[in-house]
Protein backbone atom coordinates (compact mmCIF):
# COMPACT_ATOMS: atom_id res chain seq x y z
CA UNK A 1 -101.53 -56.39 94.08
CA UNK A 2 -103.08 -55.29 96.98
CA UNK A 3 -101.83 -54.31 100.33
CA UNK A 4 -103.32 -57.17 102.57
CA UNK A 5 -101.98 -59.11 99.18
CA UNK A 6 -98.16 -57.81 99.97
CA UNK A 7 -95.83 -60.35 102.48
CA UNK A 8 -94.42 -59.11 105.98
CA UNK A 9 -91.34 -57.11 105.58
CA UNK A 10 -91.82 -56.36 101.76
CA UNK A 11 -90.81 -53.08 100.64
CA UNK A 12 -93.85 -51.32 98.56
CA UNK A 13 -94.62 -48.89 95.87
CA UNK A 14 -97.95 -47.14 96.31
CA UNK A 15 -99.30 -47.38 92.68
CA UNK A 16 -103.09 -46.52 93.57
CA UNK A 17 -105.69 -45.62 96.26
CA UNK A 18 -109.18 -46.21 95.24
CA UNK A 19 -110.97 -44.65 98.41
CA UNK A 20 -113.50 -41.57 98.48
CA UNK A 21 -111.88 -38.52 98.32
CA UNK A 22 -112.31 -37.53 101.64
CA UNK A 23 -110.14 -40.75 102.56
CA UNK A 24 -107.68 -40.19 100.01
CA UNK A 25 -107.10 -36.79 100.80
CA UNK A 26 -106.60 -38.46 104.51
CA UNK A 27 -103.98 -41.07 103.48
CA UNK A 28 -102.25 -38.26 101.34
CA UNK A 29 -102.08 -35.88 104.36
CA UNK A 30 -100.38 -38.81 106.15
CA UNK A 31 -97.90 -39.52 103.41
CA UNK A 32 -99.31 -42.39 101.90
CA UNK A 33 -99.82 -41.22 98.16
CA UNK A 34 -98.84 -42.37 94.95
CA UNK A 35 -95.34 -43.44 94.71
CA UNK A 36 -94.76 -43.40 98.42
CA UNK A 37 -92.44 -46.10 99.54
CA UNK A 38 -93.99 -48.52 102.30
CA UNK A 39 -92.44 -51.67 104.60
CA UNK A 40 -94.79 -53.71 105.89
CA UNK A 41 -93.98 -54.49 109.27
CA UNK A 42 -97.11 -56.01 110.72
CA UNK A 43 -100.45 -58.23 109.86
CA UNK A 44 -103.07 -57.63 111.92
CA UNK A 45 -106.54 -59.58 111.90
CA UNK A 46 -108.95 -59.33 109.00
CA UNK A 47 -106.43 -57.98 106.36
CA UNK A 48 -105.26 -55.22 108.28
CA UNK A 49 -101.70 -53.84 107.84
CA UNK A 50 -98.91 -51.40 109.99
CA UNK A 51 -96.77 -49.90 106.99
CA UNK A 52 -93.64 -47.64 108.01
CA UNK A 53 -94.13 -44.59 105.42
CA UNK A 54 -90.97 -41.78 105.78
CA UNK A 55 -90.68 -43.00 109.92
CA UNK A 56 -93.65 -42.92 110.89
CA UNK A 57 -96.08 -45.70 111.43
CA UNK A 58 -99.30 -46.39 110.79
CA UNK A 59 -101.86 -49.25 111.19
CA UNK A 60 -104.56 -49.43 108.38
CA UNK A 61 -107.59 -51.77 108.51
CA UNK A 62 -108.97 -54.54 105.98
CA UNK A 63 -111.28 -52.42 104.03
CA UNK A 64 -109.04 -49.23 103.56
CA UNK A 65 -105.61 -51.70 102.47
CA UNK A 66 -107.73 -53.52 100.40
CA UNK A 67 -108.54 -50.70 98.35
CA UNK A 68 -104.45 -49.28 97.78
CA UNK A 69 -102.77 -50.83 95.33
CA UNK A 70 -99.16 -51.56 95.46
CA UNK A 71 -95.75 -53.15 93.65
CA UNK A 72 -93.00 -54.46 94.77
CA UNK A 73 -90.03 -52.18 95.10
CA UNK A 74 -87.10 -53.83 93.23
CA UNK A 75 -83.10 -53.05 94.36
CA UNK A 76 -80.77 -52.10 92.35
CA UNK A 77 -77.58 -54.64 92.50
């Protein structure tokens, strides 16, 4: 699944980012890499998403979430 794919609130597993290097390299800077763990905490318009990564937050648009890949993050009982 995709980010704009994932539902408010859901907790995430980055499991891919299929951007130019340049904007991977960006993303990884900021945190969001492979195997980060993501909430999404807002929609925006056009696909758009805020994700909390480590604290921070950050608010990506349509093209770039469409192109990270994610999976639900299952908890333990």
């Amino acid at each position: 699944m995709t980010l704009p794919e994932s539902p408010l609130g859901a907790e995430l597993r980055v499991t891919g980012v299929r951007l130019p290097a340049a904007d991977a390299f960006r993303l990884n800077e900021m945190g969001i890499r492979l195997g980060t763990i993501a909430h999404v905490t807002q929609h925006a318009a056009f696909g758009g998403r805020v994700i909390a990564v480590a604290g921070s937050r950050y608010a990506l648009d349509g093209g770039t979430a469409a192109l990270i890949d994610v999976e639900h993050v299952r908890r333990r009982a």
